[in-house]
PDB file of N, CA and C in Angstrom:
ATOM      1  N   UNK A   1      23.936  -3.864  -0.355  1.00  0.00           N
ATOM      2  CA  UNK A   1      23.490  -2.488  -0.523  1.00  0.00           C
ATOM      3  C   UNK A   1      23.283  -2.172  -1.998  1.00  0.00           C
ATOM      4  N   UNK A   2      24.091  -2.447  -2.432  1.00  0.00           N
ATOM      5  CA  UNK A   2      23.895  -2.950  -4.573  1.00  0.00           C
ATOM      6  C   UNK A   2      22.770  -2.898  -5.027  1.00  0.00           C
ATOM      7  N   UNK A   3      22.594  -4.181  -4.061  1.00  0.00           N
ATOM      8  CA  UNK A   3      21.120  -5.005  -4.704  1.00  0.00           C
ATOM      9  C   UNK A   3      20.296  -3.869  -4.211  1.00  0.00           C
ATOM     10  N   UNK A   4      20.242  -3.746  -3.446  1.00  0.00           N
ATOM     11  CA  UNK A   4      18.721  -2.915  -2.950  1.00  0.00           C
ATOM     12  C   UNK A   4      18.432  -1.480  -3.917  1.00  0.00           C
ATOM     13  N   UNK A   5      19.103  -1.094  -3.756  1.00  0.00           N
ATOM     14  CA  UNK A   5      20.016   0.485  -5.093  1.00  0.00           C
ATOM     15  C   UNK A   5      19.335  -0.138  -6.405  1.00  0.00           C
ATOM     16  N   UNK A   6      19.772  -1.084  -6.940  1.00  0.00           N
ATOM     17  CA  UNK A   6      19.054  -1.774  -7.946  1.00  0.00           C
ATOM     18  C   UNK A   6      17.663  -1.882  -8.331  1.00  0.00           C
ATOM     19  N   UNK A   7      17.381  -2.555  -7.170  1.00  0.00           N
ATOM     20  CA  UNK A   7      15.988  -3.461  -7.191  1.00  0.00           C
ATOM     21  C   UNK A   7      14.984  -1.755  -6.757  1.00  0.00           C
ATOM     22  N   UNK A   8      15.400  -0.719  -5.963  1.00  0.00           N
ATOM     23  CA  UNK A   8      14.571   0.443  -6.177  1.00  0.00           C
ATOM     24  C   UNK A   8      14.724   1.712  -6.841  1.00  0.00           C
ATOM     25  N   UNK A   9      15.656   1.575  -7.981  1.00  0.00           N
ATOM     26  CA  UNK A   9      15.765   2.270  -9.048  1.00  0.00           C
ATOM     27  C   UNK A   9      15.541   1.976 -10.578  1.00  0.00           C
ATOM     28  N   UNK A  10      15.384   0.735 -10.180  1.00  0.00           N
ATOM     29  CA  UNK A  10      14.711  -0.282 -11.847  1.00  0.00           C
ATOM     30  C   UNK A  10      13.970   0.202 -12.451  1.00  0.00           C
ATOM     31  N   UNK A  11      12.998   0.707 -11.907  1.00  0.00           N
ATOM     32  CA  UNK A  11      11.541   1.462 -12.649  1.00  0.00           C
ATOM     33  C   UNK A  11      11.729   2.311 -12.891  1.00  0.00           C
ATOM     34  N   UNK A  12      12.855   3.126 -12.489  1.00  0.00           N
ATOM     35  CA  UNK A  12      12.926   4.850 -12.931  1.00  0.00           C
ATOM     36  C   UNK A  12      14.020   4.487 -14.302  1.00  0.00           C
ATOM     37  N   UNK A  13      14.778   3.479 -14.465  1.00  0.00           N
ATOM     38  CA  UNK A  13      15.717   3.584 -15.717  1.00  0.00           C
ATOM     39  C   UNK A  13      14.989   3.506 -17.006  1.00  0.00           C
ATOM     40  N   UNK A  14      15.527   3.729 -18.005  1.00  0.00           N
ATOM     41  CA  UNK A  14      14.918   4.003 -19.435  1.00  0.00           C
ATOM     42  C   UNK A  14      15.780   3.105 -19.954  1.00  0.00           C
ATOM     43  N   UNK A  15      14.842   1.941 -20.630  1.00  0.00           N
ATOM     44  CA  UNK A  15      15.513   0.791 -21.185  1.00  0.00           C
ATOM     45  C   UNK A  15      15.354   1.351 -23.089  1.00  0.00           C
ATOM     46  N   UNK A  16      15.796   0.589 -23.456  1.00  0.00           N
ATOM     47  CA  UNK A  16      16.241   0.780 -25.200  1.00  0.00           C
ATOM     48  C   UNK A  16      15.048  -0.400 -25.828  1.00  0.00           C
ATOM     49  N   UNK A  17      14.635  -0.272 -26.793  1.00  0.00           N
ATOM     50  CA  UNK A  17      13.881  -1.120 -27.504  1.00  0.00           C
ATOM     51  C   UNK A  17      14.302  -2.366 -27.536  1.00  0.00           C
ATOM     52  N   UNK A  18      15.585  -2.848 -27.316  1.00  0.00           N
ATOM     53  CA  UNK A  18      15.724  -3.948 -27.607  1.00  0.00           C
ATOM     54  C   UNK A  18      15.923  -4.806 -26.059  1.00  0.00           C
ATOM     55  N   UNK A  19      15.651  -3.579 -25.017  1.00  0.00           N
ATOM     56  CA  UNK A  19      16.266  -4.451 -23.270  1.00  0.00           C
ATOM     57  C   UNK A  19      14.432  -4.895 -23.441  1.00  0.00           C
ATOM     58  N   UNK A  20      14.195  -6.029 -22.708  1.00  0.00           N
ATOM     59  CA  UNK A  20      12.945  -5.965 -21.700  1.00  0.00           C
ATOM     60  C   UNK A  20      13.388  -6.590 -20.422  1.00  0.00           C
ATOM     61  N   UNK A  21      12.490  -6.283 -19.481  1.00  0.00           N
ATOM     62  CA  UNK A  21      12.460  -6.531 -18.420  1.00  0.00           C
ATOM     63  C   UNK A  21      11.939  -8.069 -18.008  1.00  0.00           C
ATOM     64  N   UNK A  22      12.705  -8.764 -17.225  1.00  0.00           N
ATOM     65  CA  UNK A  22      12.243 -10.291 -17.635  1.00  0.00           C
ATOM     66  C   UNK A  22      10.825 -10.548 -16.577  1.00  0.00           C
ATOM     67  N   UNK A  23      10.588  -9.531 -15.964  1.00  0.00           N
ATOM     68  CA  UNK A  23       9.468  -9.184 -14.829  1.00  0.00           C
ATOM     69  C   UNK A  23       9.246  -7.616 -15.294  1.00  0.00           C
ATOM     70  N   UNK A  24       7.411  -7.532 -14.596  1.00  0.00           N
ATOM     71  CA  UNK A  24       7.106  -6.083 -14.712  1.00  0.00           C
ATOM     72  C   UNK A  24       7.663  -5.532 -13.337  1.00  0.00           C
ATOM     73  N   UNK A  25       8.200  -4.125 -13.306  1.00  0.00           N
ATOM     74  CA  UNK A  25       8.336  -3.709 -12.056  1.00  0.00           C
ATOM     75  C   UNK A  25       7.371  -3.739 -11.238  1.00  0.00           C
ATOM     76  N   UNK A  26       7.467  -3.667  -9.823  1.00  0.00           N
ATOM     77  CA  UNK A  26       5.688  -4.186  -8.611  1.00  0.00           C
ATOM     78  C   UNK A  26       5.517  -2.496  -8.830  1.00  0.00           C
ATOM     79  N   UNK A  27       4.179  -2.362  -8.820  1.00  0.00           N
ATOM     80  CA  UNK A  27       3.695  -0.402  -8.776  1.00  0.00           C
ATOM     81  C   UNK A  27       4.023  -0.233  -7.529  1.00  0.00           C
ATOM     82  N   UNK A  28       3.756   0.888  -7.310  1.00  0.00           N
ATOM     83  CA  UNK A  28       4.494   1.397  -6.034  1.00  0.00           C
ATOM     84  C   UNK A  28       2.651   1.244  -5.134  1.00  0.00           C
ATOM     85  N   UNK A  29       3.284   0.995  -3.811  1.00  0.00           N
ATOM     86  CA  UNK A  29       2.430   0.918  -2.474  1.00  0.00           C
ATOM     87  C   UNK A  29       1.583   2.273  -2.959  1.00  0.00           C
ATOM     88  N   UNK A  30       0.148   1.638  -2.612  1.00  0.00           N
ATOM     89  CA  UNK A  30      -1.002   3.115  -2.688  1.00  0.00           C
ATOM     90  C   UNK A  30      -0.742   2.911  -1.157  1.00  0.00           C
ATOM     91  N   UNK A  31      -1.739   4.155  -1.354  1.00  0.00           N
ATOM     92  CA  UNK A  31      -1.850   4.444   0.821  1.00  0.00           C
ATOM     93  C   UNK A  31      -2.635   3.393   0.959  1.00  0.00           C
ATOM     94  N   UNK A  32      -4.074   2.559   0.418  1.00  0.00           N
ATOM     95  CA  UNK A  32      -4.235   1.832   0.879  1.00  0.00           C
ATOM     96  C   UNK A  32      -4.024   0.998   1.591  1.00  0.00           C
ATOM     97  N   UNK A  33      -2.616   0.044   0.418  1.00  0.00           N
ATOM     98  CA  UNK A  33      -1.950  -0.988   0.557  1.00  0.00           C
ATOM     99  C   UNK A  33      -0.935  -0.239   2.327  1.00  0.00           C
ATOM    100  N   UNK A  34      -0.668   1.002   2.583  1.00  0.00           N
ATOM    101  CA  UNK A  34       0.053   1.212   3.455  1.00  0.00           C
ATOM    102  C   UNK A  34      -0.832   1.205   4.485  1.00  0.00           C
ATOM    103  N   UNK A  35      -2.126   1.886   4.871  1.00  0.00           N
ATOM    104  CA  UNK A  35      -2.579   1.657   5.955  1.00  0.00           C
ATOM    105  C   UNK A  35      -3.175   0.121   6.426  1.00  0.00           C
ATOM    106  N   UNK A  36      -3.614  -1.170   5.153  1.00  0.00           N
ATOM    107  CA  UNK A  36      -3.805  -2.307   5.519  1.00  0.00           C
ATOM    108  C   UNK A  36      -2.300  -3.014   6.001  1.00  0.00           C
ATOM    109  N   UNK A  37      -1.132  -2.669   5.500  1.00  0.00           N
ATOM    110  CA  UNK A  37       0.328  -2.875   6.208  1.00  0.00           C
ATOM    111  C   UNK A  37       0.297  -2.299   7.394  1.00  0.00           C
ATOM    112  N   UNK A  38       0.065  -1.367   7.642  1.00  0.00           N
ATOM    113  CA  UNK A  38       0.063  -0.594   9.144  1.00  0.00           C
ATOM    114  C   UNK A  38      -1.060  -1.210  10.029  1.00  0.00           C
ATOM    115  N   UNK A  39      -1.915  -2.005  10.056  1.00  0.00           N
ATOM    116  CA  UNK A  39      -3.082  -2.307  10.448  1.00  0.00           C
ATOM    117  C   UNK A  39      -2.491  -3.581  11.094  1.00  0.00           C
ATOM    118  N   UNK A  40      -1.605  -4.447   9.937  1.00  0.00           N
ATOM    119  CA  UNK A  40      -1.456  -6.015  10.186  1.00  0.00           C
ATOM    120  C   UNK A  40      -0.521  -6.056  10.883  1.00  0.00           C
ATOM    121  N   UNK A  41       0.534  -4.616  11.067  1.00  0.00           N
ATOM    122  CA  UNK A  41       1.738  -4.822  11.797  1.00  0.00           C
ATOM    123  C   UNK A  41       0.904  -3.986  13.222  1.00  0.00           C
ATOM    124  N   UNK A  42      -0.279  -3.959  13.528  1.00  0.00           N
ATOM    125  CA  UNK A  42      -0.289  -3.850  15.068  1.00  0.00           C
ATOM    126  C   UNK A  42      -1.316  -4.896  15.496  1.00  0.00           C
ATOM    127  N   UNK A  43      -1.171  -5.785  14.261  1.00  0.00           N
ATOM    128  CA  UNK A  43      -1.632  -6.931  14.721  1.00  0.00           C
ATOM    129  C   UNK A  43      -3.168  -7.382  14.205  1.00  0.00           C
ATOM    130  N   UNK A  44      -3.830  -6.897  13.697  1.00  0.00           N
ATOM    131  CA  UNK A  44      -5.082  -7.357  12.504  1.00  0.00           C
ATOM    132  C   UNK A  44      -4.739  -7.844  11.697  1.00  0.00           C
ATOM    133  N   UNK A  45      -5.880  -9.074  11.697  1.00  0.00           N
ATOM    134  CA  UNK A  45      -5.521  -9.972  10.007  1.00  0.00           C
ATOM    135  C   UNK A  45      -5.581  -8.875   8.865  1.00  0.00           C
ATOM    136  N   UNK A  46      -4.857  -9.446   8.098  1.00  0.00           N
ATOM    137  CA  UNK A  46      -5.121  -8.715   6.674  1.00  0.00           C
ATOM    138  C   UNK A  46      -6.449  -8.680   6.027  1.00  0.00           C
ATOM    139  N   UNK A  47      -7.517  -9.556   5.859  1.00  0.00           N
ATOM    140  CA  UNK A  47      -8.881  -9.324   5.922  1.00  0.00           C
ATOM    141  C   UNK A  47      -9.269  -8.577   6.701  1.00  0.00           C
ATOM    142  N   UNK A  48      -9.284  -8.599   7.668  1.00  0.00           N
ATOM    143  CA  UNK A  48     -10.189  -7.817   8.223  1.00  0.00           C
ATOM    144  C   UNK A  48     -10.077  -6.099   8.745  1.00  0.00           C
ATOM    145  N   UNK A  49      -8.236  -5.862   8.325  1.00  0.00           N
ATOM    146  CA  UNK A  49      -7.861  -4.726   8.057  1.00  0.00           C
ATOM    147  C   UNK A  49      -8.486  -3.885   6.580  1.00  0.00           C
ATOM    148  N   UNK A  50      -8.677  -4.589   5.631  1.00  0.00           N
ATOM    149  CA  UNK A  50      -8.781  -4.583   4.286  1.00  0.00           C
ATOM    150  C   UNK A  50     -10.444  -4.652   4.397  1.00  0.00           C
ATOM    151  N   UNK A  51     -11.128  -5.106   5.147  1.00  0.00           N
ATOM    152  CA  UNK A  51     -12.653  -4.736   5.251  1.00  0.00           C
ATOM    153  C   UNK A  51     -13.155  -3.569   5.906  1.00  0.00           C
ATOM    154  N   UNK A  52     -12.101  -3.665   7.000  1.00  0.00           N
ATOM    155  CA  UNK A  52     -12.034  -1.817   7.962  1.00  0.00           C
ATOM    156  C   UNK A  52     -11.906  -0.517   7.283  1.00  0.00           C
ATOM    157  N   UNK A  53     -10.831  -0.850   5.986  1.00  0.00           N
ATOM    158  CA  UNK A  53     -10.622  -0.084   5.350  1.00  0.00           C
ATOM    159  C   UNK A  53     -11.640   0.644   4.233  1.00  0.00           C
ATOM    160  N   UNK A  54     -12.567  -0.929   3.260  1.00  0.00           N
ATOM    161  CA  UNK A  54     -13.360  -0.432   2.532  1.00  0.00           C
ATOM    162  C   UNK A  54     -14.202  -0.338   3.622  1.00  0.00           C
ATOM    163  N   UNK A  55     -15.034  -0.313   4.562  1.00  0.00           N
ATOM    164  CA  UNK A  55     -16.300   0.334   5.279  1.00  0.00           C
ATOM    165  C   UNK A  55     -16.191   1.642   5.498  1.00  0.00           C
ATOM    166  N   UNK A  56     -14.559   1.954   6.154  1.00  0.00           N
ATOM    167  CA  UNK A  56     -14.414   3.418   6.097  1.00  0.00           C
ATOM    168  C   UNK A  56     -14.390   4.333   4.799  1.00  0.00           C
ATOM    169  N   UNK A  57     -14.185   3.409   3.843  1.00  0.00           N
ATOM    170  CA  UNK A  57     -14.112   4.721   2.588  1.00  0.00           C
ATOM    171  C   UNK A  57     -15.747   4.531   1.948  1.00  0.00           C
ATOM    172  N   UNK A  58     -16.159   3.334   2.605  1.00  0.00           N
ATOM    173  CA  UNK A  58     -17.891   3.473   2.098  1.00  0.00           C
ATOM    174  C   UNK A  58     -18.592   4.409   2.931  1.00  0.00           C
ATOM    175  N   UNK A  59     -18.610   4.860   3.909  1.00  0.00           N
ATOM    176  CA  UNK A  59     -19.229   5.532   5.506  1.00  0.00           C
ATOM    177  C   UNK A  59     -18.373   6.816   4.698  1.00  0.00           C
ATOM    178  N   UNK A  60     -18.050   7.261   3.941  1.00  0.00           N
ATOM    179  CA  UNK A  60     -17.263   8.482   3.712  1.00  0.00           C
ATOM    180  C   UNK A  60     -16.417   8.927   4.756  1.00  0.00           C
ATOM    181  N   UNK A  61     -15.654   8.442   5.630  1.00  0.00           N
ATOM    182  CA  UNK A  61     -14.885   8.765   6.629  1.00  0.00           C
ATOM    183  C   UNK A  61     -13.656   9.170   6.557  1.00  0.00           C
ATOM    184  N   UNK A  62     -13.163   8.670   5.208  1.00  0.00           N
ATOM    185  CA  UNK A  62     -11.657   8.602   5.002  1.00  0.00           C
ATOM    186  C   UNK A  62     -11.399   9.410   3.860  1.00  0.00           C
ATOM    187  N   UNK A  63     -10.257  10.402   4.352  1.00  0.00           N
ATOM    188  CA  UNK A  63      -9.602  11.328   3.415  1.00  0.00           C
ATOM    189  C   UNK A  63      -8.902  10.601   2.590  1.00  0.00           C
ATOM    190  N   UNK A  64      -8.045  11.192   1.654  1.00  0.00           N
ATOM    191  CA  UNK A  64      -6.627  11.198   1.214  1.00  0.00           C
ATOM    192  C   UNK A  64      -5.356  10.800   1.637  1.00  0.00           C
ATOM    193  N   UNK A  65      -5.233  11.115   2.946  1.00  0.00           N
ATOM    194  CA  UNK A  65      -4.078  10.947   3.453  1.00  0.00           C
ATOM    195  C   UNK A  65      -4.174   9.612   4.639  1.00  0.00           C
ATOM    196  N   UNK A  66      -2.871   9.191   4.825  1.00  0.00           N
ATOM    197  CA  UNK A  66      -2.358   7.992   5.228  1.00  0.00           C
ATOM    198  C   UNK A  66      -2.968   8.469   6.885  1.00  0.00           C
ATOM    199  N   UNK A  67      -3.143   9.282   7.966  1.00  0.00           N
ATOM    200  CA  UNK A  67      -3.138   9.120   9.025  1.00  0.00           C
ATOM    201  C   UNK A  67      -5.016   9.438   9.114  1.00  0.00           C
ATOM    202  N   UNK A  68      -5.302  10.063   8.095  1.00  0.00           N
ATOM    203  CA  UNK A  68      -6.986  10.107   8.551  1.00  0.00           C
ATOM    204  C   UNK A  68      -7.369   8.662   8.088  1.00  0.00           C
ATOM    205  N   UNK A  69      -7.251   8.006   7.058  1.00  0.00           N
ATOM    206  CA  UNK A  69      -7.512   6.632   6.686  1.00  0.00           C
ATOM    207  C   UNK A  69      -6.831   5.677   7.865  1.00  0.00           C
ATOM    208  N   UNK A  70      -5.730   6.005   8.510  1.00  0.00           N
ATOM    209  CA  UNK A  70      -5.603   4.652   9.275  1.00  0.00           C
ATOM    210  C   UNK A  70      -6.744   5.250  10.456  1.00  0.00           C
ATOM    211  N   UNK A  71      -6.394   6.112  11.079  1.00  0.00           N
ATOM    212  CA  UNK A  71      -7.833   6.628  11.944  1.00  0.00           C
ATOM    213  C   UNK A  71      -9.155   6.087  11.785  1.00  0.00           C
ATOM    214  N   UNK A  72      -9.474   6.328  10.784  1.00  0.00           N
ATOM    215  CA  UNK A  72     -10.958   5.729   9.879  1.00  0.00           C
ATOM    216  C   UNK A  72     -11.377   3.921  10.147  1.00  0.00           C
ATOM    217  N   UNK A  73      -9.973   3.262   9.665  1.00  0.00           N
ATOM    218  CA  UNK A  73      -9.767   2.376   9.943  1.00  0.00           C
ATOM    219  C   UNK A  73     -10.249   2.088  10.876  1.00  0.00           C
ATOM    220  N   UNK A  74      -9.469   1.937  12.010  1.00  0.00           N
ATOM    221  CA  UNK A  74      -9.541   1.988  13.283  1.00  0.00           C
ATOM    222  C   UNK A  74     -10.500   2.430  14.090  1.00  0.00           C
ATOM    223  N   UNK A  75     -10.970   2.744  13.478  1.00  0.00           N
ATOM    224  CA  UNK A  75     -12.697   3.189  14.194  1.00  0.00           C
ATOM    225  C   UNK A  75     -13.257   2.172  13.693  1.00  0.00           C
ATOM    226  N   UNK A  76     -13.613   1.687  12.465  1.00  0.00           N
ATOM    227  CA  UNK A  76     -14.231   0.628  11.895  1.00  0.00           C
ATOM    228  C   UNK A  76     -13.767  -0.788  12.703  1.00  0.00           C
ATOM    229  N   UNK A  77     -12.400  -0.966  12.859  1.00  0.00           N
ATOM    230  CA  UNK A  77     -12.234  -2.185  13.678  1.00  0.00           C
ATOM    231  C   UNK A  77     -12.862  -2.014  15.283  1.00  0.00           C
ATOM    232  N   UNK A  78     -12.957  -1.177  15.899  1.00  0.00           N
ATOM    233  CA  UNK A  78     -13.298  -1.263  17.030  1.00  0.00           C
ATOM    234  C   UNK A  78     -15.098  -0.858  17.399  1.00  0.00           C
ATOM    235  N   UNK A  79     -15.339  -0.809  15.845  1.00  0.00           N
ATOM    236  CA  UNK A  79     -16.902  -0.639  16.354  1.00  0.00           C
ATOM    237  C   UNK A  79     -17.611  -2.294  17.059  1.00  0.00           C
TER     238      UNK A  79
END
């Protein structure tokens, strides 16, 4: 439980000039990256979630938010 406490509060601490980090922290998940995760966990390759995704934001279909983009998605895979 340590570790985890750790490993997702790393990026918020304020190190001193002389700490570095022996790795960059990973950026945090865009919605993208969350609706192509949500895509592969109901079972689409990751390509072809990640192509569903840019067609829908090319077709202007897809908002801002995480449930109109997986929607969007998902129309694109089943055309």
């Amino acid at each position: 439980t340590s570790e985890r406490i750790c490993l997702e509060l790393r990026d918020k601490l304020i190190l001193s000039a002389g700490d570095k980090p022996e790795q960059l922290a990973p950026r945090p998940a865009s919605i993208d990256d969350d609706v192509v995760s949500a895509l592969v966990n109901l079972g689409y390759r990751a390509p072809n979630a990640q192509a569903a995704l840019d067609a829908a934001r090319r077709q202007g279909e897809a908002g801002e938010e995480f449930s109109t983009l997986l929607r969007a998605a998902l129309r694109q895979l089943t055309k």
